[in-house]
Protein backbone atom coordinates (compact mmCIF):
# COMPACT_ATOMS: atom_id res chain seq x y z
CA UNK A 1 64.43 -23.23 -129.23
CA UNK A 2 61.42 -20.88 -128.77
CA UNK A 3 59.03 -21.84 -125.77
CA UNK A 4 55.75 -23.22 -126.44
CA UNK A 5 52.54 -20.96 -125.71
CA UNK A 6 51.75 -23.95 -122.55
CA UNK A 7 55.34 -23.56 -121.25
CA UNK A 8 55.11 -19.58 -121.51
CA UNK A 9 51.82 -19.68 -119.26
CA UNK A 10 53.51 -22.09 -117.19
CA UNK A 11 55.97 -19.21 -116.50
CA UNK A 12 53.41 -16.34 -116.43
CA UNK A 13 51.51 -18.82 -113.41
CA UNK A 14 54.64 -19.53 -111.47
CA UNK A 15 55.25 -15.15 -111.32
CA UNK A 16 52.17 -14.35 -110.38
CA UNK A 17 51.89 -17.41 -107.85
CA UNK A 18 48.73 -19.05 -109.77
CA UNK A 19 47.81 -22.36 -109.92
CA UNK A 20 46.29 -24.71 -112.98
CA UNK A 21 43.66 -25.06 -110.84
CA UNK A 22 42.90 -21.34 -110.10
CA UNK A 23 43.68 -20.25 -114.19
CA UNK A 24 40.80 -22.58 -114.79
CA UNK A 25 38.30 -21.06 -112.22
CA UNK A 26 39.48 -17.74 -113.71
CA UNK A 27 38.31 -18.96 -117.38
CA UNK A 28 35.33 -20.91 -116.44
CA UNK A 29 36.78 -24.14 -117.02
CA UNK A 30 37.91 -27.38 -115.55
CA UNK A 31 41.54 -27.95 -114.69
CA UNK A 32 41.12 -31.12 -116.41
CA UNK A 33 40.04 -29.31 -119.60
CA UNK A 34 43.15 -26.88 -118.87
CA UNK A 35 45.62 -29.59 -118.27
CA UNK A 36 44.15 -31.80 -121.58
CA UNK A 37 45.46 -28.42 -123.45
CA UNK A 38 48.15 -27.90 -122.39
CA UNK A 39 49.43 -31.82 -122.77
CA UNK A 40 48.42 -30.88 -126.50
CA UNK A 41 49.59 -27.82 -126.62
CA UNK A 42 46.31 -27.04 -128.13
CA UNK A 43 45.52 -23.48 -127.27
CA UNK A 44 43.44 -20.86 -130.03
CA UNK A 45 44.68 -17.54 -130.43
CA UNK A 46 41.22 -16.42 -128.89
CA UNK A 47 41.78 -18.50 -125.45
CA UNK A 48 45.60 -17.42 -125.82
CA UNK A 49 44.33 -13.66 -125.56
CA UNK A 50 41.61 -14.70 -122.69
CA UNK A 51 44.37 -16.21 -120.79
CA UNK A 52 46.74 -13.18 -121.14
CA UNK A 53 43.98 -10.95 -119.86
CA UNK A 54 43.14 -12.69 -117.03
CA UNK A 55 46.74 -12.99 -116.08
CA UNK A 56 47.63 -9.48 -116.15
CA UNK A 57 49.34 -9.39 -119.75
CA UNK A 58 49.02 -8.32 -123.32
CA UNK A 59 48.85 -10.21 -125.85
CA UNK A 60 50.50 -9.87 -129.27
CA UNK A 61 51.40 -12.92 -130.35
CA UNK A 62 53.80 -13.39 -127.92
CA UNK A 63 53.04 -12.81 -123.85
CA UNK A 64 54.91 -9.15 -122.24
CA UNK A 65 54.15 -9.11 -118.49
CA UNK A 66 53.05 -5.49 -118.02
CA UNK A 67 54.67 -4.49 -115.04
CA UNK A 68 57.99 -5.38 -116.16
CA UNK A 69 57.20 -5.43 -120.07
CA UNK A 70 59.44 -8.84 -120.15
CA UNK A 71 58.69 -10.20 -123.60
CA UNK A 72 58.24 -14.41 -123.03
C-alpha cells in the first residue's frame, strides 16, 4: 500500500528532526491549520511542492530526499 503524501512528510520531519509545529512556522501557518491537513489528508500539489522545498527535497510527484536521493 503506497504511503499517503501526510505520512511521507511525517517521515521527511522525523529525518530531519522537525516538528509540526516548526513545518508550520516554516510555511507561515498555524500548526492547527497543518495538523487539520494532514487529518484530511488534504494537501495541493502547490503546498506539496512548498513543503518539499522548505524541507530540503524535490518534488516530482513523489518526495526524493536530496542528500541521499531516497525516493518516499
Amino acid at each position: 500500500m503506497a504511503l499517503t503524501y501526510g505520512e511521507k512528510i511525517k517521515i521527511l520531519l522525523k529525518r530531519k528532526g522537525l516538528t509540526i509545529t516548526e513545518l508550520a512556522e516554516l510555511l507561515g501557518t498555524s500548526r492547527q491549520n497543518l495538523s487539520n491537513k494532514f487529518a484530511r489528508d488534504n494537501f495541493q500539489e502547490k503546498e506539496m511542492i512548498e513543503i518539499a522545498q522548505k524541507l530540503g527535497c524535490t518534488y516530482k510527484g513523489s518526495v526524493i530526499i536530496n542528500e541521499t536521493q531516497e525516493e518516499l
